[in-house]
C-alpha atoms as a PDB file:
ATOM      1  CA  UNK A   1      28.539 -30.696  23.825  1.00  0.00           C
ATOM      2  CA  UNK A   2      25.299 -28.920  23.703  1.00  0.00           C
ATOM      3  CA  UNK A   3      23.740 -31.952  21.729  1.00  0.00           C
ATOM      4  CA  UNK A   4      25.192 -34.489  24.758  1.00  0.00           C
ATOM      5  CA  UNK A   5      23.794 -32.006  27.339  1.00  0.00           C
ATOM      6  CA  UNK A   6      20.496 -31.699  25.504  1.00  0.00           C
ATOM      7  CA  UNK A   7      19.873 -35.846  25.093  1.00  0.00           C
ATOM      8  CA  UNK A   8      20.792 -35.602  29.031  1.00  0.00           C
ATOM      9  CA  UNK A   9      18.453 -33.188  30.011  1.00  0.00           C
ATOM     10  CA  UNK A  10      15.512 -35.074  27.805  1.00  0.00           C
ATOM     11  CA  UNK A  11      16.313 -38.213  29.154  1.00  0.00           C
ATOM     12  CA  UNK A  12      16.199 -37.165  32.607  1.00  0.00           C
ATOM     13  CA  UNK A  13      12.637 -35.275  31.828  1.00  0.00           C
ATOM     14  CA  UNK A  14      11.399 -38.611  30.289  1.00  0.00           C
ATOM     15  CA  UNK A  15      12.204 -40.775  33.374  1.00  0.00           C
ATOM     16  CA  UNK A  16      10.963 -37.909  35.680  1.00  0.00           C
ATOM     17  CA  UNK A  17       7.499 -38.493  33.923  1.00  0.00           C
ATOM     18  CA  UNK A  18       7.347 -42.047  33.691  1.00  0.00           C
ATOM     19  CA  UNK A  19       8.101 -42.205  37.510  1.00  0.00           C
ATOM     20  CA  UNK A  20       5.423 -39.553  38.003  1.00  0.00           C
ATOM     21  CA  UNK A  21       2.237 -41.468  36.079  1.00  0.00           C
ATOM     22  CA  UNK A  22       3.746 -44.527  38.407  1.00  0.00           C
ATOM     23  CA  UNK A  23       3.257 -42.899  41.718  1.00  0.00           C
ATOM     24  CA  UNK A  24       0.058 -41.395  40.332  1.00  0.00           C
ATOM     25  CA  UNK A  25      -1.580 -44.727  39.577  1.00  0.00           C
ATOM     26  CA  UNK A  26      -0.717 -46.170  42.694  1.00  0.00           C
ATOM     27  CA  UNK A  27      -2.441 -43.238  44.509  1.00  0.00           C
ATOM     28  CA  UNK A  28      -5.299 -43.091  42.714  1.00  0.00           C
ATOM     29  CA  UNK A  29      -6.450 -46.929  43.488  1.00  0.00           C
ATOM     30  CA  UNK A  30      -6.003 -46.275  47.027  1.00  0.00           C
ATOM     31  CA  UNK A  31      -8.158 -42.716  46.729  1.00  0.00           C
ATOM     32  CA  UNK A  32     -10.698 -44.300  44.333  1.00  0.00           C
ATOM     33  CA  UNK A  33     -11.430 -46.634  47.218  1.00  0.00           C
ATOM     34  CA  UNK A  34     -10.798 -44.308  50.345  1.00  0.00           C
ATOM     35  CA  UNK A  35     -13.137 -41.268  48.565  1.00  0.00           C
ATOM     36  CA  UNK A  36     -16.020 -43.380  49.013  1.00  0.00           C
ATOM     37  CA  UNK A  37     -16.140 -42.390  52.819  1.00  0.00           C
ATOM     38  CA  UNK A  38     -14.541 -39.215  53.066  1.00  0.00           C
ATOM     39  CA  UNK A  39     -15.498 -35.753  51.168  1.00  0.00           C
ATOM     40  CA  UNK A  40     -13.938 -35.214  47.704  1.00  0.00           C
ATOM     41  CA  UNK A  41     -12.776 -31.136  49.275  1.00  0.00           C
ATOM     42  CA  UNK A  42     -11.824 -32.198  52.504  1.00  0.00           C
ATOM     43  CA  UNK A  43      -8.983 -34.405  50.950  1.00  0.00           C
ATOM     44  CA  UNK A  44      -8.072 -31.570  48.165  1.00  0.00           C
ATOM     45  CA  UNK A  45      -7.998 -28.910  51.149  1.00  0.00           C
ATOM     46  CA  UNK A  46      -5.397 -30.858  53.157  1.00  0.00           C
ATOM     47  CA  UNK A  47      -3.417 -32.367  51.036  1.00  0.00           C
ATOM     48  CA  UNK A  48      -2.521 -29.218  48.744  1.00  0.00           C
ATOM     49  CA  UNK A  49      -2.421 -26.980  51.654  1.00  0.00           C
ATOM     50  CA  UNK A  50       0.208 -29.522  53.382  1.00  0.00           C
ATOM     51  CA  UNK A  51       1.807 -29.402  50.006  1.00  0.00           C
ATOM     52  CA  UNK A  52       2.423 -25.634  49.351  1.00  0.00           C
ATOM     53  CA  UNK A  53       3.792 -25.343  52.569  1.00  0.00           C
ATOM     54  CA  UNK A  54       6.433 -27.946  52.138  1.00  0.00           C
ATOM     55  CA  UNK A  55       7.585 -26.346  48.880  1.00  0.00           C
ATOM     56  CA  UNK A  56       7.550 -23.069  50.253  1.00  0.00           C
ATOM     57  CA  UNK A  57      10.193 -24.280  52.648  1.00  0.00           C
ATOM     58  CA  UNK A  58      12.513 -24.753  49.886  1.00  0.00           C
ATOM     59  CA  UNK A  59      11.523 -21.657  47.560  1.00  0.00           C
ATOM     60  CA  UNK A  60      12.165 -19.139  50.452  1.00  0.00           C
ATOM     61  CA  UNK A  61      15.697 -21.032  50.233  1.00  0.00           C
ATOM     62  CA  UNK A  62      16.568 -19.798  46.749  1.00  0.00           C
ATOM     63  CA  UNK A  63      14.391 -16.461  46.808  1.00  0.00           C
ATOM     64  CA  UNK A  64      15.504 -14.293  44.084  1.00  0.00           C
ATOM     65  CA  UNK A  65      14.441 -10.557  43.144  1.00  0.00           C
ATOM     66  CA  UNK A  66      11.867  -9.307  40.889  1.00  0.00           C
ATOM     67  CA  UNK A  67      10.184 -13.082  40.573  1.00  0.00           C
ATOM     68  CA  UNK A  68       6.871 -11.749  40.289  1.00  0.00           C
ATOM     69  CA  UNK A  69       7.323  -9.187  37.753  1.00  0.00           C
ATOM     70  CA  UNK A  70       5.252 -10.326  34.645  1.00  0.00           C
ATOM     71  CA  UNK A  71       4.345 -13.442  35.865  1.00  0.00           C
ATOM     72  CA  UNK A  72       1.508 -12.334  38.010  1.00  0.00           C
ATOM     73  CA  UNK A  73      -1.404 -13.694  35.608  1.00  0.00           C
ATOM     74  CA  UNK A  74       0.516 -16.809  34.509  1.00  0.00           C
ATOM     75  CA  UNK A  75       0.378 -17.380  38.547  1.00  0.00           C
ATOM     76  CA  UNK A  76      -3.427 -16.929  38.783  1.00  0.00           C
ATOM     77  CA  UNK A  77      -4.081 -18.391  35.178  1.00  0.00           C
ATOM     78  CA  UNK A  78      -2.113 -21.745  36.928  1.00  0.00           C
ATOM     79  CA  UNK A  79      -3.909 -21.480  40.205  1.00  0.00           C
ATOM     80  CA  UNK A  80      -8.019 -21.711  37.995  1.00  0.00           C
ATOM     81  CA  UNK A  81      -6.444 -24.535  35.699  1.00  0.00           C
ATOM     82  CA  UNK A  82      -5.189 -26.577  39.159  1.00  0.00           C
ATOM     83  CA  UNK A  83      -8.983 -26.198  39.909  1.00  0.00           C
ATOM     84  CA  UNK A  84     -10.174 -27.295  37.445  1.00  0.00           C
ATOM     85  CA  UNK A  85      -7.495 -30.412  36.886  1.00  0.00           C
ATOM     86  CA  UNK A  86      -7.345 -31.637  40.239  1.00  0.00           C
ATOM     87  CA  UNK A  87     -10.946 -30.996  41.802  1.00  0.00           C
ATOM     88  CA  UNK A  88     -12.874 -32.397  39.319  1.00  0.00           C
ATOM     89  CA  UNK A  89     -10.558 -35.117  39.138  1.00  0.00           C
ATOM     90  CA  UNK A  90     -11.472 -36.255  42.264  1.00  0.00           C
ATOM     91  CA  UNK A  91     -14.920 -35.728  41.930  1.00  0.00           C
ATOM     92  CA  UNK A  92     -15.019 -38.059  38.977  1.00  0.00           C
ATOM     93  CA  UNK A  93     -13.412 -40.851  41.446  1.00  0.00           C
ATOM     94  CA  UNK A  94     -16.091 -41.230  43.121  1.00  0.00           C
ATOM     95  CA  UNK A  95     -18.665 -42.157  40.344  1.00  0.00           C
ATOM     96  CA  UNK A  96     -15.786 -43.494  37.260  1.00  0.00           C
ATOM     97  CA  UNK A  97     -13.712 -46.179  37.430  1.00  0.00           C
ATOM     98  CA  UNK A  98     -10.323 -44.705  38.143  1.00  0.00           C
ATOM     99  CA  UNK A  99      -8.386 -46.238  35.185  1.00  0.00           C
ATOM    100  CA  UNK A 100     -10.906 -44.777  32.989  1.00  0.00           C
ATOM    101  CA  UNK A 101     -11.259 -41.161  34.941  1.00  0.00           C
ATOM    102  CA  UNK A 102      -7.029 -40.888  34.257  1.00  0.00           C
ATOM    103  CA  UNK A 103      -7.557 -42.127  30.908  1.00  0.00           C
ATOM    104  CA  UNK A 104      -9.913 -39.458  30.115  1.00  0.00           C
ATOM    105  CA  UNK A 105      -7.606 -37.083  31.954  1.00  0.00           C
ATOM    106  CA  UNK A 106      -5.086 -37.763  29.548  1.00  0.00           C
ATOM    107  CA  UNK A 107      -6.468 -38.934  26.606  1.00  0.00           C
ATOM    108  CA  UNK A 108      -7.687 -35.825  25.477  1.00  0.00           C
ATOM    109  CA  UNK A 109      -5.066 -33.640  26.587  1.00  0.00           C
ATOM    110  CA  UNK A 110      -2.477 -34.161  23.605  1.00  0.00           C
ATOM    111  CA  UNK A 111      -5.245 -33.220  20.863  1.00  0.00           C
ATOM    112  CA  UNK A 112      -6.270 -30.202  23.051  1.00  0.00           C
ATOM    113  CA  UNK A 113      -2.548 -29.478  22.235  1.00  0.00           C
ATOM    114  CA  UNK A 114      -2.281 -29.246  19.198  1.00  0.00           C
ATOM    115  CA  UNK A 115      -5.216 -26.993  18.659  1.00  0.00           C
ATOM    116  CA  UNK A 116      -3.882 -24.567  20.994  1.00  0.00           C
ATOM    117  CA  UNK A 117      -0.586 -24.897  18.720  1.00  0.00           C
ATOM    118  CA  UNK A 118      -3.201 -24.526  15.570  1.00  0.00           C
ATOM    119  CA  UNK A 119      -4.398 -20.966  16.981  1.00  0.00           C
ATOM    120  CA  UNK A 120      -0.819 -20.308  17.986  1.00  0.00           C
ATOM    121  CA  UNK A 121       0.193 -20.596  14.011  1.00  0.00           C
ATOM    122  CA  UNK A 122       2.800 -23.264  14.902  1.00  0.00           C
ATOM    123  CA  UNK A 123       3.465 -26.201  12.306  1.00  0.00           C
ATOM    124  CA  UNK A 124       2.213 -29.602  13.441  1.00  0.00           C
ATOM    125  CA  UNK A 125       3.976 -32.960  12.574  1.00  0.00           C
ATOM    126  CA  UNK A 126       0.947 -35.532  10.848  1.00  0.00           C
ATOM    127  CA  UNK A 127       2.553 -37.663  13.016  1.00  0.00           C
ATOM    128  CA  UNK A 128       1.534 -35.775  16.177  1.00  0.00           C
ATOM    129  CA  UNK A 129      -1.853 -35.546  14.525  1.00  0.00           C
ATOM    130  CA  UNK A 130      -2.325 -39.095  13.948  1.00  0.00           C
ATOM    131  CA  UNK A 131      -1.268 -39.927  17.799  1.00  0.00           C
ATOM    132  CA  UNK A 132      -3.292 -37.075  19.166  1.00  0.00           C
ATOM    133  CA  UNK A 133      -6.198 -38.717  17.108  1.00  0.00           C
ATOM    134  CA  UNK A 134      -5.715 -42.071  17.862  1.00  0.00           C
ATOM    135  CA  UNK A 135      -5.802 -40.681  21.921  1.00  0.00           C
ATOM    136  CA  UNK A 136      -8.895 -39.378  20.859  1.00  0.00           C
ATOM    137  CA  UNK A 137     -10.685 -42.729  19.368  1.00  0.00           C
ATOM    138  CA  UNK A 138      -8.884 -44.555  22.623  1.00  0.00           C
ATOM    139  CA  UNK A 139     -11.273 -41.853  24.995  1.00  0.00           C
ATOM    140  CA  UNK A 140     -14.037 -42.262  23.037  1.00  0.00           C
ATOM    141  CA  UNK A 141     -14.087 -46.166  23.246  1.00  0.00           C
ATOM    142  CA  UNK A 142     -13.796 -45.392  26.964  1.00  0.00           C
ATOM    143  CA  UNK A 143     -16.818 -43.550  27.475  1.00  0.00           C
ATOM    144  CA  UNK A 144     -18.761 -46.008  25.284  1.00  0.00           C
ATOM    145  CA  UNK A 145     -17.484 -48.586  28.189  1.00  0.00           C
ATOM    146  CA  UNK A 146     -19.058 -46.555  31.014  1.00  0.00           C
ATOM    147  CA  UNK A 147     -22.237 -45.773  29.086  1.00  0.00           C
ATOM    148  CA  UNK A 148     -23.008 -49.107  28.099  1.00  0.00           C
ATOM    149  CA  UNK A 149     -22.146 -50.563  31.615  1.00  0.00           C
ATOM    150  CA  UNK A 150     -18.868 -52.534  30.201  1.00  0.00           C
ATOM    151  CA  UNK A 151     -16.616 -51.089  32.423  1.00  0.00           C
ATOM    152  CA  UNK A 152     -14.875 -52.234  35.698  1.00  0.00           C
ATOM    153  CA  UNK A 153     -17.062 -50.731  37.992  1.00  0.00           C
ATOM    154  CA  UNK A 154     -20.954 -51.945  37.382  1.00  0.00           C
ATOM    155  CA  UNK A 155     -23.369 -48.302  37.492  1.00  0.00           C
ATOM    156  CA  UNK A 156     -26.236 -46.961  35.931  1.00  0.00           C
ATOM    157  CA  UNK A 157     -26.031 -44.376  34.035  1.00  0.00           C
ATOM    158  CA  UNK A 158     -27.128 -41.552  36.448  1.00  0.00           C
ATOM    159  CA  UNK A 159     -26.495 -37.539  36.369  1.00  0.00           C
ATOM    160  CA  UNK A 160     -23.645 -37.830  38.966  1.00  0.00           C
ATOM    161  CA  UNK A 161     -21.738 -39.862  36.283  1.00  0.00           C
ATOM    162  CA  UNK A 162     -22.484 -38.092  33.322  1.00  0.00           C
ATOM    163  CA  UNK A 163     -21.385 -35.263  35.247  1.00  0.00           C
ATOM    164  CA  UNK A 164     -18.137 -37.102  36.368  1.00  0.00           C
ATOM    165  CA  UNK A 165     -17.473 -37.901  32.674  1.00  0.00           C
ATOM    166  CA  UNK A 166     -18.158 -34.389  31.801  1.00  0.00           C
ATOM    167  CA  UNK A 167     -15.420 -33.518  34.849  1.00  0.00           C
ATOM    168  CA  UNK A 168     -12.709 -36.041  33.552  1.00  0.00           C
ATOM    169  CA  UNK A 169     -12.348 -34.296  29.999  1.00  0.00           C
ATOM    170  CA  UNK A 170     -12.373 -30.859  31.773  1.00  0.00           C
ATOM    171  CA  UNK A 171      -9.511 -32.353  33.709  1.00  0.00           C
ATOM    172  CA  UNK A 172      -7.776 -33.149  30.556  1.00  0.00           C
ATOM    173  CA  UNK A 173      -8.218 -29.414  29.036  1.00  0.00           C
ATOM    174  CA  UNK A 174      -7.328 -28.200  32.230  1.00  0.00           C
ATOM    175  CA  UNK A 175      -3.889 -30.520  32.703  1.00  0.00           C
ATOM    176  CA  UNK A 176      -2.766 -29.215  29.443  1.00  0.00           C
ATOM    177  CA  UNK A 177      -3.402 -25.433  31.000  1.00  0.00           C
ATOM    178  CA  UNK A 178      -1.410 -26.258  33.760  1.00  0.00           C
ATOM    179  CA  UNK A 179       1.221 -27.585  31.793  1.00  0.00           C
ATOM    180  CA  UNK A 180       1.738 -24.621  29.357  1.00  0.00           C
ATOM    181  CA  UNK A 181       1.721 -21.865  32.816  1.00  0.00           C
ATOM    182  CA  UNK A 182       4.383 -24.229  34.716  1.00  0.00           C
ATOM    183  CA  UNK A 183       6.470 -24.163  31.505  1.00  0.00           C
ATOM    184  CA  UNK A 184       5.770 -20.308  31.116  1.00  0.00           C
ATOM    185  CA  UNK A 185       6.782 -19.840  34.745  1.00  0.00           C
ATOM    186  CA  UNK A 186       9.867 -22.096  34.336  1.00  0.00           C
ATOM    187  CA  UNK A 187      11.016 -19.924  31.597  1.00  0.00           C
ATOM    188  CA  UNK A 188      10.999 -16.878  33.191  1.00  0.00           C
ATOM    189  CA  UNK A 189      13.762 -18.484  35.896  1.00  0.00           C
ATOM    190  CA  UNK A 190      10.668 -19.693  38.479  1.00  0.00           C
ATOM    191  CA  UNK A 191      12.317 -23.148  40.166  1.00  0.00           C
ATOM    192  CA  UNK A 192      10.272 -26.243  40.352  1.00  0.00           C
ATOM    193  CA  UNK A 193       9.742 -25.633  43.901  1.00  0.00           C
ATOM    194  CA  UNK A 194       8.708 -21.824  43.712  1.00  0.00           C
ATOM    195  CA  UNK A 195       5.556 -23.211  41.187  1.00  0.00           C
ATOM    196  CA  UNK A 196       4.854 -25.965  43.457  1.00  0.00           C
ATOM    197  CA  UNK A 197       4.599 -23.232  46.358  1.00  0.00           C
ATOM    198  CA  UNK A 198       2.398 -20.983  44.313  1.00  0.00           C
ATOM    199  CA  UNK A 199      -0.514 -23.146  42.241  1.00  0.00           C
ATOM    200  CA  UNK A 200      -2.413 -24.339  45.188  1.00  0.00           C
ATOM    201  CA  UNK A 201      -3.676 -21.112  46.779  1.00  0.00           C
ATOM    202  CA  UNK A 202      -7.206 -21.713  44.646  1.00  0.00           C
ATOM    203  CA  UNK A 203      -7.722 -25.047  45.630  1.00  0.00           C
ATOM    204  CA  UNK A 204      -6.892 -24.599  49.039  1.00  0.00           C
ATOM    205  CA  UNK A 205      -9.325 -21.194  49.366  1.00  0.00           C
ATOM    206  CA  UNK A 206     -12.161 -23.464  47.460  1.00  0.00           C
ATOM    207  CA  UNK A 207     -11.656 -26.868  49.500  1.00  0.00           C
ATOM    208  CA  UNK A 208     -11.431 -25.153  53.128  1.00  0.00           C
ATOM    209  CA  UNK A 209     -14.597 -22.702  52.080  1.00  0.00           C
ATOM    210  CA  UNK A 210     -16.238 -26.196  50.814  1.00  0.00           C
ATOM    211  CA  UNK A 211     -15.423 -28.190  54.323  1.00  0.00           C
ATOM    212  CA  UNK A 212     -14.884 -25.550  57.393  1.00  0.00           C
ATOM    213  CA  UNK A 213     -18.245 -27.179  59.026  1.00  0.00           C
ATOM    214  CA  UNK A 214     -17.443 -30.569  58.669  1.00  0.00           C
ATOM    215  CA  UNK A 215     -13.263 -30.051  58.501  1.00  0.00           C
ATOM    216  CA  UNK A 216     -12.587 -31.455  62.734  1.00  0.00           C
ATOM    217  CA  UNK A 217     -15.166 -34.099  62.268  1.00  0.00           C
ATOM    218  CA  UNK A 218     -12.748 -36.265  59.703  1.00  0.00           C
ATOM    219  CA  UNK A 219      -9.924 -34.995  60.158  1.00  0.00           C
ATOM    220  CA  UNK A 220      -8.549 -36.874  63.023  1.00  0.00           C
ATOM    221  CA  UNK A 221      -9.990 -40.153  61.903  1.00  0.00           C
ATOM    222  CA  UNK A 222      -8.568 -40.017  58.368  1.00  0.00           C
ATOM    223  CA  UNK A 223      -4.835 -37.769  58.878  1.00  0.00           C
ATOM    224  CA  UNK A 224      -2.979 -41.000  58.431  1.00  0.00           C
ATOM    225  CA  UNK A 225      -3.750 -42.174  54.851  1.00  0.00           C
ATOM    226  CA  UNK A 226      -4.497 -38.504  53.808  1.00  0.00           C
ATOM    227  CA  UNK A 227      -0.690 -37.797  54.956  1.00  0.00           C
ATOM    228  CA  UNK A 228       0.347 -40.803  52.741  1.00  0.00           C
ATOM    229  CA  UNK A 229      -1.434 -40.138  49.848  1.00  0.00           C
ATOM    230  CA  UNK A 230      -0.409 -36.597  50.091  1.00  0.00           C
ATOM    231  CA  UNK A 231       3.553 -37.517  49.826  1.00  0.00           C
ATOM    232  CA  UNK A 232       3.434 -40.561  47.402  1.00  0.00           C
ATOM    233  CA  UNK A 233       0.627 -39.498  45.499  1.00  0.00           C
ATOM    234  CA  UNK A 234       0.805 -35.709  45.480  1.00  0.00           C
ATOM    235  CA  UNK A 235       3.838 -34.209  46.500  1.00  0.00           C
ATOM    236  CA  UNK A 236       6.423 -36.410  44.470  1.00  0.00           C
ATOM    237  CA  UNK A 237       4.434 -36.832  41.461  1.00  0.00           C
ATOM    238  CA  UNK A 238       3.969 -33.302  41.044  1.00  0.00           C
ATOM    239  CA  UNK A 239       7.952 -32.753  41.630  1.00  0.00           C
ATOM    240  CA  UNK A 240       8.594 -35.078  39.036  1.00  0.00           C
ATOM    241  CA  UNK A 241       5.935 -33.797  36.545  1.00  0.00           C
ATOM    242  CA  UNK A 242       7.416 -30.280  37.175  1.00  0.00           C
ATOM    243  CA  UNK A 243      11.011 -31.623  36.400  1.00  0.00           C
ATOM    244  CA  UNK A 244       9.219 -33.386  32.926  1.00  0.00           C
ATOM    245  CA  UNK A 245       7.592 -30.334  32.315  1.00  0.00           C
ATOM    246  CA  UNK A 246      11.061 -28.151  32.397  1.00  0.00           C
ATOM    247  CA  UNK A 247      12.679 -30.297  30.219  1.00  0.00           C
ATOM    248  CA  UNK A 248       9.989 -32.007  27.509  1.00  0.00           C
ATOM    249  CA  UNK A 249       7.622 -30.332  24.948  1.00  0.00           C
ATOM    250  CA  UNK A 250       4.077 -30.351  26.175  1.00  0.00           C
ATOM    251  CA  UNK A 251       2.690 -32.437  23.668  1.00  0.00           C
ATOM    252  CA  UNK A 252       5.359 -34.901  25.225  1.00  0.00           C
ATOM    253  CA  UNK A 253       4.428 -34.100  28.665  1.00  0.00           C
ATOM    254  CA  UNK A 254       0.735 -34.890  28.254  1.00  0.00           C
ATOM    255  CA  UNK A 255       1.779 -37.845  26.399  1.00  0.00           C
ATOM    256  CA  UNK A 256       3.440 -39.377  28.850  1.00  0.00           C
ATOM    257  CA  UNK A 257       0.764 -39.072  31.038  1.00  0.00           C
ATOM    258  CA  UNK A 258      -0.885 -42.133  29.074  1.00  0.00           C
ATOM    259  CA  UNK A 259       0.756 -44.389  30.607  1.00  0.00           C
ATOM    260  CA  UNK A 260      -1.276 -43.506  34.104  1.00  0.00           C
ATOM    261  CA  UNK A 261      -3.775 -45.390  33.172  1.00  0.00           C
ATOM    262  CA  UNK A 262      -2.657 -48.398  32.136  1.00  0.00           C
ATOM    263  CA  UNK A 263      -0.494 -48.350  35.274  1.00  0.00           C
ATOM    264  CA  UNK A 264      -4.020 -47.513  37.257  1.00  0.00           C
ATOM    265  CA  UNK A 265      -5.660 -50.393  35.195  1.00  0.00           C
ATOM    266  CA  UNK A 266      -3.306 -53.388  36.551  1.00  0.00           C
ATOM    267  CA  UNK A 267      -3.138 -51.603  40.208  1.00  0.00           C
ATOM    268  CA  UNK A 268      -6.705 -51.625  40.435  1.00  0.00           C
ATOM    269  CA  UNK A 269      -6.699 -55.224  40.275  1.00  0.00           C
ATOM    270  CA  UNK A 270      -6.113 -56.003  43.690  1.00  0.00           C
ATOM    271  CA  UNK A 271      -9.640 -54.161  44.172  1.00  0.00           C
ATOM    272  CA  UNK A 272     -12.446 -56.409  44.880  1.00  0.00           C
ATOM    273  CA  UNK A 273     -14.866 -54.183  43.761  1.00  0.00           C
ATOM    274  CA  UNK A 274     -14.003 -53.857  40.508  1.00  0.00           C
ATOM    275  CA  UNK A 275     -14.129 -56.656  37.619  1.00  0.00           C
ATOM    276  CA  UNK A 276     -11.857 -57.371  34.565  1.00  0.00           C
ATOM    277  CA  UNK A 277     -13.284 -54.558  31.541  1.00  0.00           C
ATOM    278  CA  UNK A 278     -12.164 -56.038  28.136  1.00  0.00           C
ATOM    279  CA  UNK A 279     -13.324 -52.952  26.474  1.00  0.00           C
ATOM    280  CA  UNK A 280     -11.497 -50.768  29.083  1.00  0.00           C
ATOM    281  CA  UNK A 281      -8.440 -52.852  28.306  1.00  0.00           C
ATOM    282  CA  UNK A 282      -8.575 -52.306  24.863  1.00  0.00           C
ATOM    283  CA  UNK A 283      -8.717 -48.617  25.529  1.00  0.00           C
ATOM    284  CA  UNK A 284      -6.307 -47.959  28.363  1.00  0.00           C
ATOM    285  CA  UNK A 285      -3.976 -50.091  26.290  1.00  0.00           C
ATOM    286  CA  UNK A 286      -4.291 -48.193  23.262  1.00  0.00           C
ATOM    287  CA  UNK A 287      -3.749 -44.820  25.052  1.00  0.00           C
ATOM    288  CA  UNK A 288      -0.562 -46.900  26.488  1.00  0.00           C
ATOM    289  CA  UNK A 289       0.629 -47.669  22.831  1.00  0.00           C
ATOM    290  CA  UNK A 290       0.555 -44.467  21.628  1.00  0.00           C
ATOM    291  CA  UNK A 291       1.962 -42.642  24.298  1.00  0.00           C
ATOM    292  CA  UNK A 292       4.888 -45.038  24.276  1.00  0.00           C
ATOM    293  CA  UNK A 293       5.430 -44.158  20.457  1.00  0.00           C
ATOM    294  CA  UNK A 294       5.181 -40.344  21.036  1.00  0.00           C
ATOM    295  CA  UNK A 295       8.096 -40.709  23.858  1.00  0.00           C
ATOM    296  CA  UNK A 296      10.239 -42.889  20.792  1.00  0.00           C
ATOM    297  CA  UNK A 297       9.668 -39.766  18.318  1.00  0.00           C
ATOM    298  CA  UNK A 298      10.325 -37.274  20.910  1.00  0.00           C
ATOM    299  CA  UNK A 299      13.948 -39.151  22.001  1.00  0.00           C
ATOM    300  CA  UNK A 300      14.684 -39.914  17.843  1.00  0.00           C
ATOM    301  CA  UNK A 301      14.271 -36.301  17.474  1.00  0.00           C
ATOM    302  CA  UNK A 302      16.588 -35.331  19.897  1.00  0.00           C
ATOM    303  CA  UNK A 303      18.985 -37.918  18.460  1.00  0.00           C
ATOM    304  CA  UNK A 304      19.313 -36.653  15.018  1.00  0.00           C
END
C-alpha cells in the first residue's frame, strides 16, 4: 500500500513539473519579446506582488499554529535565493536568447546539486554524476553559441551580455537554493500555498524600490499582458513546481526543469527576430535528453 501510494505521489510530482517547464516556456517567449519595451523591475514588482497576494488568500484559509517557529531563516534564506533566481533571470532576457538564458538556468543546477550533497556527506549515484556532467558540457556548448555569435539572436559580445550570461548561471545556483528551502519548508508542514505567500516579499521590496518613479508611467499601458503573464507564466508554474518539489528529490526537480528549454526553443520559433541556432539545438536538445533519462531513473527507482 505504501509502495502504490508512493509511485502515486511521484507520478503526480513528475507531471506537476513537466506541466510547469510547459507554461514556463510559453511565458518566457512572450516576455523575451515584451521586456524589450518595458523595465526588467517593473514587471518583477507587479507580477510577484499580485502573486503573494493571491496565495495569501488561500494560506490564511488553512492557518495553523506555531508555523513560524524554526522556519524563520529558511523563510528569509528563500526570499535572497527568489532574488537572485528570478531577477536576474529577467535581466538576462533582455540581452540572451531565451532558450539559451533557461538552459543556463537549468543546466547547471543539477551539478550544483550534487556538490551541495558532496559537502552534505551524502552518497551520489555515478549515474547522477554522469547526467549532472553531461548538463554541464550541454551549458558550456551554449555559451560557446552566444560568444561566438551562433546563436538565435545575432549580438556582439558586449558587457551587458557577459553580464547576462554571468546572471543566467547565478539563476541556476540560485533555483537549486530555492528548491532545497521550499522542500525544507514543506517538511516542516508549510502548504504549497503558505510558501507561495511568503518568498516574494524580497523581490517585491527590491522591484518597487527599483521603479516607484517610473511605476504610473507603464503601468496602465502594459496591466494587460503583465496580468497574463503573471497567471500563465508565474502563478501556475510556480504551483506546479511547488507540488514537484513536495513530492520529487531535488536533483529530480532541477532535472526536470531541462526540458524548459527545449520547450522555449520550438516556441520561440514563431519569433521573427530570432533565426534557427544549430549549435543551440544541439545543446538545448542535449539538456532535453538527459533530463528525460534522469525522470526514467527516478520513476525505475520508485518501481523496484
Amino acid at each position: 500500500m505504501v509502495e502504490i501510494i508512493k509511485k502515486h505521489t511521484t507520478t503526480v510530482g513528475l507531471t506537476a513539473l513537466v506541466l510547469s517547464a510547459l507554461l514556463t516556456s510559453m511565458s518566457q517567449v512572450f516576455y523575451a519579446k515584451q521586456v524589450q519595451e518595458v523595465p526588467t523591475f517593473l514587471f518583477t514588482g507587479i507580477s510577484f506582488f499580485i502573486t503573494a497576494i493571491y496565495f495569501s488568500f488561500f494560506a490564511r484559509k488553512r492557518k495553523q499554529l506555531n508555523v513560524w517557529k524554526g522556519n524563520i531563516k529558511n523563510v528569509v534564506k528563500l526570499n535572497a535565493a527568489t532574488v537572485i533566481t528570478f531577477m536576474g533571470f529577467y535581466f538576462a532576457l533582455k540581452y540572451v536568447e531565451s532558450a539559451i538564458v533557461s538552459a543556463l538556468e537549468m543546466g547547471i543546477g543539477p551539478l550544483f546539486v550534487l556538490i551541495i550533497a558532496v559537502f552534505a556527506k551524502e552518497s551520489i549515484p555515478r549515474v547522477q554524476w554522469a547526467i549532472a556532467l553531461g548538463t554541464f558540457i550541454a551549458c558550456t556548448i551554449l555559451i560557446v553559441a552566444v560568444i561566438s555569435g551562433k546563436s538565435a539572436v545575432q549580438m556582439d559580445l558586449t558587457l551587458p551580455v557577459i553580464v547576462a550570461l554571468i546572471a543566467s548561471v547565478g539563476c541556476g545556483i540560485g533555483a537549486v537554493l530555492c528548491t532545497i528551502y521550499s522542500k525544507r519548508l514543506s517538511e516542516a508542514g508549510w502548504t504549497t500555498s503558505m510558501i507561495l505567500a511568503n518568498r516574494y516579499y524580497g523581490i517585491i521590496l527590491l522591484s518597487f524600490s527599483a521603479t516607484f518613479d517610473i511605476f504610473f508611467n507603464y503601468f496602465s499601458g502594459n496591466i494587460s499582458w503583465i496580468l497574463a503573464v503573471t497567471v500563465i507564466g508565474v502563478m501556475l508554474p510556480m504551483y506546479l513546481l511547488q507540488i514537484g518539489i513536495q513530492y520529487c528529490s531535488s536533483l529530480i526537480v532541477m532535472m526536470s526543469l531541462c526540458f524548459v528549454p527545449i520547450f522555449t526553443f520550438f516556441f520561440q520559433l514563431f519569433d521573427p527576430r530570432l533565426s534557427w541556432s544549430p549549435i543551440s539545438f544541439i545543446g538545448i536538445s542535449l539538456l532535453f535528453i538527459l533530463g528525460v533519462c534522469s525522470l526514467y531513473l527516478e520513476k525505475k527507482s520508485v518501481s523496484e
